[in-house]
PDB file of N, CA and C in Angstrom:
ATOM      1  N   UNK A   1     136.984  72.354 115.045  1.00  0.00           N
ATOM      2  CA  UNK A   1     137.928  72.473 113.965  1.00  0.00           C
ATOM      3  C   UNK A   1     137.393  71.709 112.761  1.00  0.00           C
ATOM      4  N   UNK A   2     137.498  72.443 111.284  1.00  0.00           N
ATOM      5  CA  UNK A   2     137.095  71.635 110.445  1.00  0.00           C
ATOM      6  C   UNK A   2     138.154  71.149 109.581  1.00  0.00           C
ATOM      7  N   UNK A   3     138.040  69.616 109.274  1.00  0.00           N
ATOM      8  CA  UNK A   3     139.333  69.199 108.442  1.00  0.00           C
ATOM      9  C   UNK A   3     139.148  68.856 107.093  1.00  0.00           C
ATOM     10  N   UNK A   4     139.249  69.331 106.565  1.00  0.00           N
ATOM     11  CA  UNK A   4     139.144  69.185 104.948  1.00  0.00           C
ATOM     12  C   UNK A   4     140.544  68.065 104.533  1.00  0.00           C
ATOM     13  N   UNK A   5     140.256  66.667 104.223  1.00  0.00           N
ATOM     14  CA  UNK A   5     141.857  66.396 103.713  1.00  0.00           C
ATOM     15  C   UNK A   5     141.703  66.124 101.674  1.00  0.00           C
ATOM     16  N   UNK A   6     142.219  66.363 100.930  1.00  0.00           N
ATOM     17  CA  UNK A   6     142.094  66.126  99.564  1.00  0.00           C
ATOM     18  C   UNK A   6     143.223  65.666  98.835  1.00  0.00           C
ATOM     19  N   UNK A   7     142.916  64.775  98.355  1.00  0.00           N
ATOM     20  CA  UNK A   7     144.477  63.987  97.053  1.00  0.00           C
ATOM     21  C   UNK A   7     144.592  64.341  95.824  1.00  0.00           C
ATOM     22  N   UNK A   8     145.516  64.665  95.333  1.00  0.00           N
ATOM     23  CA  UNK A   8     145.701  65.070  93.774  1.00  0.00           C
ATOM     24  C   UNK A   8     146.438  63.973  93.646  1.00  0.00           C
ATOM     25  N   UNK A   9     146.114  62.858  92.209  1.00  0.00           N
ATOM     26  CA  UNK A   9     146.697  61.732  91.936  1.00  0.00           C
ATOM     27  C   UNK A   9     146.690  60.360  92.971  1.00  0.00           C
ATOM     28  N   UNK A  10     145.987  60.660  93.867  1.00  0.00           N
ATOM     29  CA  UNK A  10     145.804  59.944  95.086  1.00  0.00           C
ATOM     30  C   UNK A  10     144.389  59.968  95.471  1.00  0.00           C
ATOM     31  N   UNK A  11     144.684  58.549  96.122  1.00  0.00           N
ATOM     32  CA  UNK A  11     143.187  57.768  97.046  1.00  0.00           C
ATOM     33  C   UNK A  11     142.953  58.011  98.256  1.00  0.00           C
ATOM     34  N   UNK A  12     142.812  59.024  98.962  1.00  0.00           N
ATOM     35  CA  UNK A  12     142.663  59.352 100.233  1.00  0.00           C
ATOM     36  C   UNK A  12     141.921  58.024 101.192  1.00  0.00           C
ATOM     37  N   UNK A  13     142.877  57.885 101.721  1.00  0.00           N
ATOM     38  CA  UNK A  13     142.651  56.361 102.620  1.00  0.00           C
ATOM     39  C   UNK A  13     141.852  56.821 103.661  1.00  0.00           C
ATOM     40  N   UNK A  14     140.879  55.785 104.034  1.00  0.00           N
ATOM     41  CA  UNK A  14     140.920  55.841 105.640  1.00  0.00           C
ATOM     42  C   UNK A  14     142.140  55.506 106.286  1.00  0.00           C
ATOM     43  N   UNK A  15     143.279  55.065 106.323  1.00  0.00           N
ATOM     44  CA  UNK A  15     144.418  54.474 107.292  1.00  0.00           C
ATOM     45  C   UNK A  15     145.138  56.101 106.825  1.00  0.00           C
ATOM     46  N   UNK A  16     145.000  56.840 105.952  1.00  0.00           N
ATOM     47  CA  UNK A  16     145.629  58.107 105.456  1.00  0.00           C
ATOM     48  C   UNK A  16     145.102  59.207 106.748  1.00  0.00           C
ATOM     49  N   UNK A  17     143.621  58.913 106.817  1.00  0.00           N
ATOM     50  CA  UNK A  17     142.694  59.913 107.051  1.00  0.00           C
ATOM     51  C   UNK A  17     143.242  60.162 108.416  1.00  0.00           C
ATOM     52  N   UNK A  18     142.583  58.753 109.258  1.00  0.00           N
ATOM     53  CA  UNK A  18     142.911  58.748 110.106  1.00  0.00           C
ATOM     54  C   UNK A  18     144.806  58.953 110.820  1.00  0.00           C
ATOM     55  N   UNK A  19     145.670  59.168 110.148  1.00  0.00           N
ATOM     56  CA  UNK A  19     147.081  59.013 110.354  1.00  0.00           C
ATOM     57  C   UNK A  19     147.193  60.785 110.637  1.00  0.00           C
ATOM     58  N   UNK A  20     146.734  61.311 109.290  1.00  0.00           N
ATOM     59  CA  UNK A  20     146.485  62.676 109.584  1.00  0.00           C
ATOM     60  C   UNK A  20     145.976  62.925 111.047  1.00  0.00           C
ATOM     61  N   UNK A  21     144.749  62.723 111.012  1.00  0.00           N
ATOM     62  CA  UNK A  21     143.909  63.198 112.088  1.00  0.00           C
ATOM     63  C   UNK A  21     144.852  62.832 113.720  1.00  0.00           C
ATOM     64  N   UNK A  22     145.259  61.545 113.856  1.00  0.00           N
ATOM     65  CA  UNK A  22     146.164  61.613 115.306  1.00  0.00           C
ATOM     66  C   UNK A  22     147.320  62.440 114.642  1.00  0.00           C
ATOM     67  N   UNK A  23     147.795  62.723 113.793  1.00  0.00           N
ATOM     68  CA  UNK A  23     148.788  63.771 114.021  1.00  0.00           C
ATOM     69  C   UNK A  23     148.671  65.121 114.272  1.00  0.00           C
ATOM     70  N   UNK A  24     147.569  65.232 113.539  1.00  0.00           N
ATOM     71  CA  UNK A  24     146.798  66.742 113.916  1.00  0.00           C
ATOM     72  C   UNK A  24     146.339  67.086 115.536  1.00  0.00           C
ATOM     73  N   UNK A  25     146.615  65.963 116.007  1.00  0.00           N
ATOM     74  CA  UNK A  25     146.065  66.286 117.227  1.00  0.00           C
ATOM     75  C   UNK A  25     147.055  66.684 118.610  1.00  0.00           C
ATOM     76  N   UNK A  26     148.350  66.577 117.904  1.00  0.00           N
ATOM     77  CA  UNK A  26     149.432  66.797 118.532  1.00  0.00           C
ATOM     78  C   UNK A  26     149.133  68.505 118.179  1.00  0.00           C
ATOM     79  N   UNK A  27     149.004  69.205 117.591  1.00  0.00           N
ATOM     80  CA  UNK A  27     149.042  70.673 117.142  1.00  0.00           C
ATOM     81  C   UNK A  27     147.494  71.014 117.743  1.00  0.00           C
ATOM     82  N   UNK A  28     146.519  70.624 118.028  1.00  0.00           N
ATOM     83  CA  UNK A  28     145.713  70.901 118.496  1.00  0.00           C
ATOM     84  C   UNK A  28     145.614  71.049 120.006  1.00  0.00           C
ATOM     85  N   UNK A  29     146.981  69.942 120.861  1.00  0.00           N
ATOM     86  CA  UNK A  29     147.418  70.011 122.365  1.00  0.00           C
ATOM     87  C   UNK A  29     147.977  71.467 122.100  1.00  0.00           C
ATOM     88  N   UNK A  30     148.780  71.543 121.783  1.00  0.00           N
ATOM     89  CA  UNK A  30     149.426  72.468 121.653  1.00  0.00           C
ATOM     90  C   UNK A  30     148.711  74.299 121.883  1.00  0.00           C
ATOM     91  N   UNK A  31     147.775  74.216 120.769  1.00  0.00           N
ATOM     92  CA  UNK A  31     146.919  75.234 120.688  1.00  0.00           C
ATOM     93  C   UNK A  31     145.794  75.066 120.363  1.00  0.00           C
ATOM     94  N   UNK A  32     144.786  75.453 121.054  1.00  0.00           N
ATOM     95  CA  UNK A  32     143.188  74.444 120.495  1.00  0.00           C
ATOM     96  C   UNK A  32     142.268  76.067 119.646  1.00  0.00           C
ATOM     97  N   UNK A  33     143.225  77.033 119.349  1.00  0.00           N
ATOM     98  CA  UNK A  33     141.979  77.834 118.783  1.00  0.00           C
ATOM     99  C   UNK A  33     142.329  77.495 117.109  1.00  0.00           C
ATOM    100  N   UNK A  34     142.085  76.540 116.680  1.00  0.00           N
ATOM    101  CA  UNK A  34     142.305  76.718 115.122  1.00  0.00           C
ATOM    102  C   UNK A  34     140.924  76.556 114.500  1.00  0.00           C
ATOM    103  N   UNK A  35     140.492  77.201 113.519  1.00  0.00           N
ATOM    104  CA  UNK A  35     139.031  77.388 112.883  1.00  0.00           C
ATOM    105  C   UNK A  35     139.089  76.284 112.328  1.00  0.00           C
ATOM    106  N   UNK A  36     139.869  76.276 111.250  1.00  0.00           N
ATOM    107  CA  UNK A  36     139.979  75.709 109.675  1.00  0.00           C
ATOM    108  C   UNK A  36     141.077  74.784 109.572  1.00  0.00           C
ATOM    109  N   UNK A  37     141.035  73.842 108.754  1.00  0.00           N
ATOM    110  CA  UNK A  37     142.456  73.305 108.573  1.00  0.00           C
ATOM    111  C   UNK A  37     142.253  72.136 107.189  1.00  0.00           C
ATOM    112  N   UNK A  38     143.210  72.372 106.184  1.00  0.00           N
ATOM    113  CA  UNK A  38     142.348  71.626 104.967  1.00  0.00           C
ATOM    114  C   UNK A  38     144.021  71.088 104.528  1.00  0.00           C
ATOM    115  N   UNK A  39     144.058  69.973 104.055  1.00  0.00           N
ATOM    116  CA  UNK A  39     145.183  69.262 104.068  1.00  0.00           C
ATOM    117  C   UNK A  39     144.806  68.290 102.095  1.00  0.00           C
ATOM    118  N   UNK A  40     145.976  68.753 102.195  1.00  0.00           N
ATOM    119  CA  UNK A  40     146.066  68.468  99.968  1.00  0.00           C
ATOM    120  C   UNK A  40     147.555  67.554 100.428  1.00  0.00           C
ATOM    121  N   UNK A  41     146.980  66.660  99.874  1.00  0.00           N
ATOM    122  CA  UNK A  41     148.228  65.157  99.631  1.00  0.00           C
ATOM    123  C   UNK A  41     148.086  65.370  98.087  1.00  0.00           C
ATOM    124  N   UNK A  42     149.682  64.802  97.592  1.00  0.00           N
ATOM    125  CA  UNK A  42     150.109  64.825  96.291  1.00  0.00           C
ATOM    126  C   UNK A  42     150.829  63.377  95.633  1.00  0.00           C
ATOM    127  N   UNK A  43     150.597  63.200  94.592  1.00  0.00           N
ATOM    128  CA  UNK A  43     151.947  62.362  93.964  1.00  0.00           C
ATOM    129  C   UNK A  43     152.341  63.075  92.771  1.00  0.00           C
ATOM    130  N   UNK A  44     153.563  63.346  92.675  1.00  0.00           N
ATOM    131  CA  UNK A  44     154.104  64.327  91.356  1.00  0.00           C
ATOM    132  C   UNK A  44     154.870  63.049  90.722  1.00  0.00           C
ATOM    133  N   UNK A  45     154.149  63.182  88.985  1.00  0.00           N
ATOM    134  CA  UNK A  45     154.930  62.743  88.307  1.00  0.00           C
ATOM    135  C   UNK A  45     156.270  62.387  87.808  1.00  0.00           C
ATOM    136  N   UNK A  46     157.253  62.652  88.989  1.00  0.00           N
ATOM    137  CA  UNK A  46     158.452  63.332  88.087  1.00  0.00           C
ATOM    138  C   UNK A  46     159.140  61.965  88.251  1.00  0.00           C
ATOM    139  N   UNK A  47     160.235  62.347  87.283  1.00  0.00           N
ATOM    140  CA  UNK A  47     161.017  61.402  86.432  1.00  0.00           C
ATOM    141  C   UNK A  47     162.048  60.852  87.582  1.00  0.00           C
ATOM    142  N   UNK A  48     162.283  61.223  88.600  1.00  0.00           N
ATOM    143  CA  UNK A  48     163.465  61.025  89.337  1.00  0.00           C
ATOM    144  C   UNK A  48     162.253  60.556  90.845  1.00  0.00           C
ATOM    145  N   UNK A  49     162.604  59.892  91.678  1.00  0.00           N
ATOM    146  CA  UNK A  49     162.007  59.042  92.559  1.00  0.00           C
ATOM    147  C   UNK A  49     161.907  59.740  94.082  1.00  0.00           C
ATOM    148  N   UNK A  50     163.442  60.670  93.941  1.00  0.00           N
ATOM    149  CA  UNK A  50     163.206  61.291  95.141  1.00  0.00           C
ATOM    150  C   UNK A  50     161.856  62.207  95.219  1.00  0.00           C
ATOM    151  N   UNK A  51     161.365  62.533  96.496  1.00  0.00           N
ATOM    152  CA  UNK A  51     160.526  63.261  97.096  1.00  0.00           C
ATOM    153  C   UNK A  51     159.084  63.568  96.169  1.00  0.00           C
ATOM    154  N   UNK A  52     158.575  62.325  95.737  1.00  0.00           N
ATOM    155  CA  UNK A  52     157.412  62.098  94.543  1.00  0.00           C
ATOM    156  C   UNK A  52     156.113  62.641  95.528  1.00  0.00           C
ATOM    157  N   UNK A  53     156.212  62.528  96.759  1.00  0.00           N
ATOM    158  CA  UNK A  53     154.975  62.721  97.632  1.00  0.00           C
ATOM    159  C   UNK A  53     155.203  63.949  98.432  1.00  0.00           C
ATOM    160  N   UNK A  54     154.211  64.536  98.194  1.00  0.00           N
ATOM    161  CA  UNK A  54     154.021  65.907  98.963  1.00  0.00           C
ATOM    162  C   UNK A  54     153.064  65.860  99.632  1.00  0.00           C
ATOM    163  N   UNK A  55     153.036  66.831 100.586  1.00  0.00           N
ATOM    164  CA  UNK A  55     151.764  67.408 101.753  1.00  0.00           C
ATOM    165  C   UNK A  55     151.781  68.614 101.863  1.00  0.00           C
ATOM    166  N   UNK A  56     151.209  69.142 102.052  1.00  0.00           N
ATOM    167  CA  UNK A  56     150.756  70.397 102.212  1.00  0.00           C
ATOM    168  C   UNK A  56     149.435  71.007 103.243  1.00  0.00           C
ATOM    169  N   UNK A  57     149.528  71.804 104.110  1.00  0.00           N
ATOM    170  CA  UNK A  57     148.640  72.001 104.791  1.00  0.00           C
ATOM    171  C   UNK A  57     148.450  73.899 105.189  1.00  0.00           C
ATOM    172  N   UNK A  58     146.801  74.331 105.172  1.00  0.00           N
ATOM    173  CA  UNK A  58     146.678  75.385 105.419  1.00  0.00           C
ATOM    174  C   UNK A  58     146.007  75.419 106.419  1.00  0.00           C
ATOM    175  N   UNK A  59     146.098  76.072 108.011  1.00  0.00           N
ATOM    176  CA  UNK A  59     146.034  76.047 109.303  1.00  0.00           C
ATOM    177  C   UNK A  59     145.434  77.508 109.251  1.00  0.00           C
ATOM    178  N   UNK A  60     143.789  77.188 109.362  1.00  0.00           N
ATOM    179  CA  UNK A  60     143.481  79.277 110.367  1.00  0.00           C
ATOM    180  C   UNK A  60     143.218  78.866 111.310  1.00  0.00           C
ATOM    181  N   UNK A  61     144.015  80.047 111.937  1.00  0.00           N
ATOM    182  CA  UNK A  61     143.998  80.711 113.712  1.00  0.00           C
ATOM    183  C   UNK A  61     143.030  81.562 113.276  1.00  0.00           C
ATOM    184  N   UNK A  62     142.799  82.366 113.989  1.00  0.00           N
ATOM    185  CA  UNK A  62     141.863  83.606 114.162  1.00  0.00           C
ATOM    186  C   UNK A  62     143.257  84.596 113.818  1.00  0.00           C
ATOM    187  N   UNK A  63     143.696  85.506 113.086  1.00  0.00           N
ATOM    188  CA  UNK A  63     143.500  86.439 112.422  1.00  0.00           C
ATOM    189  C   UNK A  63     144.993  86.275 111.712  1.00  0.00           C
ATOM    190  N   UNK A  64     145.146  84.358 111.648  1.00  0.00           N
ATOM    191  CA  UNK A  64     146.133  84.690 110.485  1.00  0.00           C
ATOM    192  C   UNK A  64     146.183  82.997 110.080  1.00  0.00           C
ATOM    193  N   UNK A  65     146.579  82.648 108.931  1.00  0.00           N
ATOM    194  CA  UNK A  65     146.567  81.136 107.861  1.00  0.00           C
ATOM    195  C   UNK A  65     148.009  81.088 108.086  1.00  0.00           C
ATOM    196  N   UNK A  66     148.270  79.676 108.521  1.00  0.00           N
ATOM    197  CA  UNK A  66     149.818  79.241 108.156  1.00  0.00           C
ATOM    198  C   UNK A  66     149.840  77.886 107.761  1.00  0.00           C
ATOM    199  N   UNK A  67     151.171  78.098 106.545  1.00  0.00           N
ATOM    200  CA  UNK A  67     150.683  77.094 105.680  1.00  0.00           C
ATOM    201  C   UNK A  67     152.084  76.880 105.743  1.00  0.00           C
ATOM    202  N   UNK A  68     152.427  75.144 105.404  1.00  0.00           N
ATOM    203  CA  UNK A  68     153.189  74.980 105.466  1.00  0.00           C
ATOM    204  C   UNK A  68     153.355  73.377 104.150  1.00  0.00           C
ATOM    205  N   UNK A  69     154.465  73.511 103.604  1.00  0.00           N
ATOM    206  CA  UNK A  69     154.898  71.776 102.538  1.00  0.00           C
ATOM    207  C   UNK A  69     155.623  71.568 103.029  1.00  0.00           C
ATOM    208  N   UNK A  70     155.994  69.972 102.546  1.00  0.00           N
ATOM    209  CA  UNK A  70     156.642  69.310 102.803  1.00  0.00           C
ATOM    210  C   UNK A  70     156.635  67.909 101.599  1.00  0.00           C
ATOM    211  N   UNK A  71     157.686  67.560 100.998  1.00  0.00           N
ATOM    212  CA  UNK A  71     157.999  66.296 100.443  1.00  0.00           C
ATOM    213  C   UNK A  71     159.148  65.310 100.848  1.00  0.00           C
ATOM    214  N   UNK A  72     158.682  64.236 100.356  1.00  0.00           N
ATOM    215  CA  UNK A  72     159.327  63.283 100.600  1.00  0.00           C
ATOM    216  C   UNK A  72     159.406  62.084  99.306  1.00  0.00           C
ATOM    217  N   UNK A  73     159.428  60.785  99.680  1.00  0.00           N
ATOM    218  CA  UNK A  73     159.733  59.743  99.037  1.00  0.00           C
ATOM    219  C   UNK A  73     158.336  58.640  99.700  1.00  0.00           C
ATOM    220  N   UNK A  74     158.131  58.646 100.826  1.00  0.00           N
ATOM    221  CA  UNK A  74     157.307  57.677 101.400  1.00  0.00           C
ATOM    222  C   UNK A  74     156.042  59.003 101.902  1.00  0.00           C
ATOM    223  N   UNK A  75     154.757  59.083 101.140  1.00  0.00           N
ATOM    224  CA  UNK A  75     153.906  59.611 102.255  1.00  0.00           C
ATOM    225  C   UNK A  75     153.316  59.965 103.499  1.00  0.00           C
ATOM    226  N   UNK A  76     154.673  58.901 104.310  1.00  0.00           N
ATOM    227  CA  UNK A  76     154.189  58.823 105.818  1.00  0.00           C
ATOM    228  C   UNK A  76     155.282  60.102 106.146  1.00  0.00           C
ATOM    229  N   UNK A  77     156.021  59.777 105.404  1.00  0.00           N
ATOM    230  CA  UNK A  77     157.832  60.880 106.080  1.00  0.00           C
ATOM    231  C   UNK A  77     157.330  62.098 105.754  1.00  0.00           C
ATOM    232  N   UNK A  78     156.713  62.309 104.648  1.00  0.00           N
ATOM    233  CA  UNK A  78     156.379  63.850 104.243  1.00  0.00           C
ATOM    234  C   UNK A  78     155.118  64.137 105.395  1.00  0.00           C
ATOM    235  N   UNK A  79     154.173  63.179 106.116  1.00  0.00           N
ATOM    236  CA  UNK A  79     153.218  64.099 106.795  1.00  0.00           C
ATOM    237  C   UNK A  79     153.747  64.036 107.937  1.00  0.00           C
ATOM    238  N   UNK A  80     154.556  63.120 108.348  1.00  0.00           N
ATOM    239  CA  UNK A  80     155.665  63.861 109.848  1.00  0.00           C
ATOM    240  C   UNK A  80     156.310  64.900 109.844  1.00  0.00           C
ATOM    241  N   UNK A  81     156.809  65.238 108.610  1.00  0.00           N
ATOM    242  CA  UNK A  81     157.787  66.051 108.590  1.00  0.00           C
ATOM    243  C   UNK A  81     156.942  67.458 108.362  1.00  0.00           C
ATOM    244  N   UNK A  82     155.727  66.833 107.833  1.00  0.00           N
ATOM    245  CA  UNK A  82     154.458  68.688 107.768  1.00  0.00           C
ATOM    246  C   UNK A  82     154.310  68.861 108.801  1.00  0.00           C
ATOM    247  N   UNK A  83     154.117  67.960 109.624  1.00  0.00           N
ATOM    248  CA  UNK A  83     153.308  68.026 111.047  1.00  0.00           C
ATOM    249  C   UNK A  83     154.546  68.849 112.217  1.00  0.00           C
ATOM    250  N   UNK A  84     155.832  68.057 111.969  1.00  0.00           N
ATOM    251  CA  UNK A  84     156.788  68.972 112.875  1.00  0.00           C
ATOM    252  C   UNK A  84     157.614  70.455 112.346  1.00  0.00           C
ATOM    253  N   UNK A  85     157.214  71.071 111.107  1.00  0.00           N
ATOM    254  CA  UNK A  85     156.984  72.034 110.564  1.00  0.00           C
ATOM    255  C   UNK A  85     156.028  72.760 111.501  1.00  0.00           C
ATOM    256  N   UNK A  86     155.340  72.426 111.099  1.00  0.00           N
ATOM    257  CA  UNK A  86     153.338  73.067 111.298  1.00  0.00           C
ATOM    258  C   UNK A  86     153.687  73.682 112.896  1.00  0.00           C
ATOM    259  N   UNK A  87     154.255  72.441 113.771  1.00  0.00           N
ATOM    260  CA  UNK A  87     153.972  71.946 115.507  1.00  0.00           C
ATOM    261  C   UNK A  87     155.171  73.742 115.813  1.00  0.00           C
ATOM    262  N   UNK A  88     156.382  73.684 114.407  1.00  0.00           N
ATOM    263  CA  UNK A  88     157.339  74.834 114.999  1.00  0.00           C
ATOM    264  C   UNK A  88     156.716  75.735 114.929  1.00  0.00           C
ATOM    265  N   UNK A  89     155.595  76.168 114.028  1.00  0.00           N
ATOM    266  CA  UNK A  89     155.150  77.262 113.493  1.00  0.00           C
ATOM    267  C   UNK A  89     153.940  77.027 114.778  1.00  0.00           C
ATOM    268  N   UNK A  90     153.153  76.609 114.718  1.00  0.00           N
ATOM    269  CA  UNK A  90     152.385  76.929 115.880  1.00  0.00           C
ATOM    270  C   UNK A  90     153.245  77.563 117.211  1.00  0.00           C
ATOM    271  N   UNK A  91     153.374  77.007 117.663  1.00  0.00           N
ATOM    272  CA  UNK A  91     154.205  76.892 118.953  1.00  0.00           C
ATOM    273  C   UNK A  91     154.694  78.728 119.087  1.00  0.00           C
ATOM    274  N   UNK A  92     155.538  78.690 117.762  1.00  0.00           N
ATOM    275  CA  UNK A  92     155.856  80.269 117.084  1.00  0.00           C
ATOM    276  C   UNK A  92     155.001  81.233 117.196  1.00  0.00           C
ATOM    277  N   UNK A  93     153.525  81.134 116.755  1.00  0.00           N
ATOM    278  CA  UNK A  93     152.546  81.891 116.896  1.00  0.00           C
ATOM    279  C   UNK A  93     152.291  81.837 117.888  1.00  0.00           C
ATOM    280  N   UNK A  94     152.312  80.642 118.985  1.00  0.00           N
ATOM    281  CA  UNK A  94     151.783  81.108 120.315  1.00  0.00           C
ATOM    282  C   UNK A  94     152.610  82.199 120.867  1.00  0.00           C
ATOM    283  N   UNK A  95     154.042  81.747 121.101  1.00  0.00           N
ATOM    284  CA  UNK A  95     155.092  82.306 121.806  1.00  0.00           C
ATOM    285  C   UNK A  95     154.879  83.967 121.914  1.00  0.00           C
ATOM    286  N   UNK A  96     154.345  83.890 120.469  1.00  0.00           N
ATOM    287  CA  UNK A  96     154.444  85.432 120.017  1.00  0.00           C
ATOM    288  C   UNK A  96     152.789  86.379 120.827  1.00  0.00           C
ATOM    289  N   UNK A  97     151.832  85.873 120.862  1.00  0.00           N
ATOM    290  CA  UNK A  97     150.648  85.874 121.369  1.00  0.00           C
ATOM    291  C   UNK A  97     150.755  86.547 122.159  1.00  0.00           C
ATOM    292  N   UNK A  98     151.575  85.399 123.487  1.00  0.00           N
ATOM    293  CA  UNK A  98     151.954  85.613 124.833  1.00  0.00           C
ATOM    294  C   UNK A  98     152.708  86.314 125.565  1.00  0.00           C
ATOM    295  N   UNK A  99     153.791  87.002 124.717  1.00  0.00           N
ATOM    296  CA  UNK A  99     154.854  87.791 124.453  1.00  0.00           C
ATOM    297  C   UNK A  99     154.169  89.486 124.513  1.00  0.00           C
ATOM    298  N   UNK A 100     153.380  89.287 123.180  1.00  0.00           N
ATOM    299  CA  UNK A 100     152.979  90.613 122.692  1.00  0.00           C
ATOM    300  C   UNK A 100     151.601  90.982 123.661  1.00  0.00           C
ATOM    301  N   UNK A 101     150.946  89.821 124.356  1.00  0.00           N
ATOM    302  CA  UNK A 101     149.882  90.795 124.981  1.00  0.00           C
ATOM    303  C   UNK A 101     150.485  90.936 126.717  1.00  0.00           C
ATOM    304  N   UNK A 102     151.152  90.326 127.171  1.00  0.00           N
ATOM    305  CA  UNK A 102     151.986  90.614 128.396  1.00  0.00           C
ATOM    306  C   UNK A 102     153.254  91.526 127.966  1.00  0.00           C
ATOM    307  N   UNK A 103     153.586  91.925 126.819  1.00  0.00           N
ATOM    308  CA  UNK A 103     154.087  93.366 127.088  1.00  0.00           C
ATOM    309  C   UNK A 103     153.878  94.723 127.578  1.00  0.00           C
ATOM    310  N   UNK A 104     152.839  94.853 127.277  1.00  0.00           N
ATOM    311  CA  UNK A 104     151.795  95.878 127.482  1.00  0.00           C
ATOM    312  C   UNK A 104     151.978  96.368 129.276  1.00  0.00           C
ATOM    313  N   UNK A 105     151.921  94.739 129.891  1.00  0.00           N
ATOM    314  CA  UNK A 105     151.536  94.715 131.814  1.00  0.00           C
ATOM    315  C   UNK A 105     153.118  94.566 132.094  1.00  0.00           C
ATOM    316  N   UNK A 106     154.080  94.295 131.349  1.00  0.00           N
ATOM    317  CA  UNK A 106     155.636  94.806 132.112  1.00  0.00           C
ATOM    318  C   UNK A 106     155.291  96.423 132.547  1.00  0.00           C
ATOM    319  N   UNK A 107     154.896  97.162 131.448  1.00  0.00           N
ATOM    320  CA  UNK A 107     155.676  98.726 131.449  1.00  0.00           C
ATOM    321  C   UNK A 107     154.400  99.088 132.410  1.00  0.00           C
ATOM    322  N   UNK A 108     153.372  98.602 133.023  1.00  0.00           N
ATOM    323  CA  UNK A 108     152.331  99.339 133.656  1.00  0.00           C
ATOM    324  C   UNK A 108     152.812 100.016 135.039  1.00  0.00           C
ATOM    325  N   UNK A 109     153.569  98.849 135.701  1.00  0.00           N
ATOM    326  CA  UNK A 109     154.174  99.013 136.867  1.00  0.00           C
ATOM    327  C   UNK A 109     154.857 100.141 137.164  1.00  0.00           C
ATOM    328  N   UNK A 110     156.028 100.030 136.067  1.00  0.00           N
ATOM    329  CA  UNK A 110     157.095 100.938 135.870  1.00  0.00           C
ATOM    330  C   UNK A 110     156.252 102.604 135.638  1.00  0.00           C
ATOM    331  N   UNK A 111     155.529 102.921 134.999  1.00  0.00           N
ATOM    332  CA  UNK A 111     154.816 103.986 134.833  1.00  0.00           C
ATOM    333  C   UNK A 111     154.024 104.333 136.133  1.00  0.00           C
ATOM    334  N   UNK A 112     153.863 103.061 136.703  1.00  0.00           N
ATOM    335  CA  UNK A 112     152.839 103.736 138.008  1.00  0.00           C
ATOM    336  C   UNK A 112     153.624 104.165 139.145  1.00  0.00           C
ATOM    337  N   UNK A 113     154.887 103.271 139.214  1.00  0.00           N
ATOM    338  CA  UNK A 113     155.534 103.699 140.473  1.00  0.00           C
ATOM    339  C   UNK A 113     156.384 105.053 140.039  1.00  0.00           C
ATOM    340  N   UNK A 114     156.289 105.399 138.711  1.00  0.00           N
ATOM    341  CA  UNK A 114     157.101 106.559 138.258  1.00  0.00           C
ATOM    342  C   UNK A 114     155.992 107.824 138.816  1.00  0.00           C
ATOM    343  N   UNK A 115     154.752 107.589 138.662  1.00  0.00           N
ATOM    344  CA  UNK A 115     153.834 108.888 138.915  1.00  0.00           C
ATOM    345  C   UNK A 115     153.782 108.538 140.318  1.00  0.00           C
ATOM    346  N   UNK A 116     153.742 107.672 140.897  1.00  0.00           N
ATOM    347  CA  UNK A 116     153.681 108.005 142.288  1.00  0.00           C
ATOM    348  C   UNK A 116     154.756 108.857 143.264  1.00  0.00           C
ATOM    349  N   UNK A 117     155.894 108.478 142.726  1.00  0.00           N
ATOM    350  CA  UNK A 117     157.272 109.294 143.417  1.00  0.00           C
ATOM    351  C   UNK A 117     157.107 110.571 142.869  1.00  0.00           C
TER     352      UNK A 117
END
């Protein structure tokens, strides 16, 4: 997996880097085929205090990108809160994987014992 992490208005820490990276690794238990994964930290100027820090992350699987934001007030809350985003949406794509290629072997049965009678 390659991790790209990048800051707009921000110092990409090692204590950042690494915070990412064990969180990323909870989504990687989860599902280990991800190619790509490039992660943009923010601080927005704005005039009002709530949710000044953003995250943002773009996740390839093999034959689809899911991307997901998230802000907050403290940089740590916004990359928990990407990460258990991200963890629903994975999880989502698996479900669906597993679903859609064992549909196929429900109806096999049913068709075979139909031509046999």
């Amino acid at each position: 997996m390659n991790l790209t992490i990048s800051g707009h208005h921000l110092e990409v820490t090692p204590a950042i880097r690494e915070y990412v990276q064990n969180k990323l690794e909870r989504i990687t238990r989860h599902f280990d085929q991800v190619i790509d994964t490039h992660v943009f930290l923010a601080v927005d100027n704005l005039t009002e205090k709530e949710k000044r820090q953003k995250a943002e992350i773009n996740l390839q699987l093999s034959g689809k990108i899911l991307h997901v934001a998230s802000a907050a007030q403290d940089l740590y809350a916004a990359i928990d809160t990407l990460m258990d985003k991200l963890d629903r949406q994975v999880l989502k794509h698996k479900q669906m994987l597993r679903n859609h290629s064992r549909e196929a072997l429900k109806r096999l049965p049913e068709n075979g014992e139909a031509a046999a009678a």
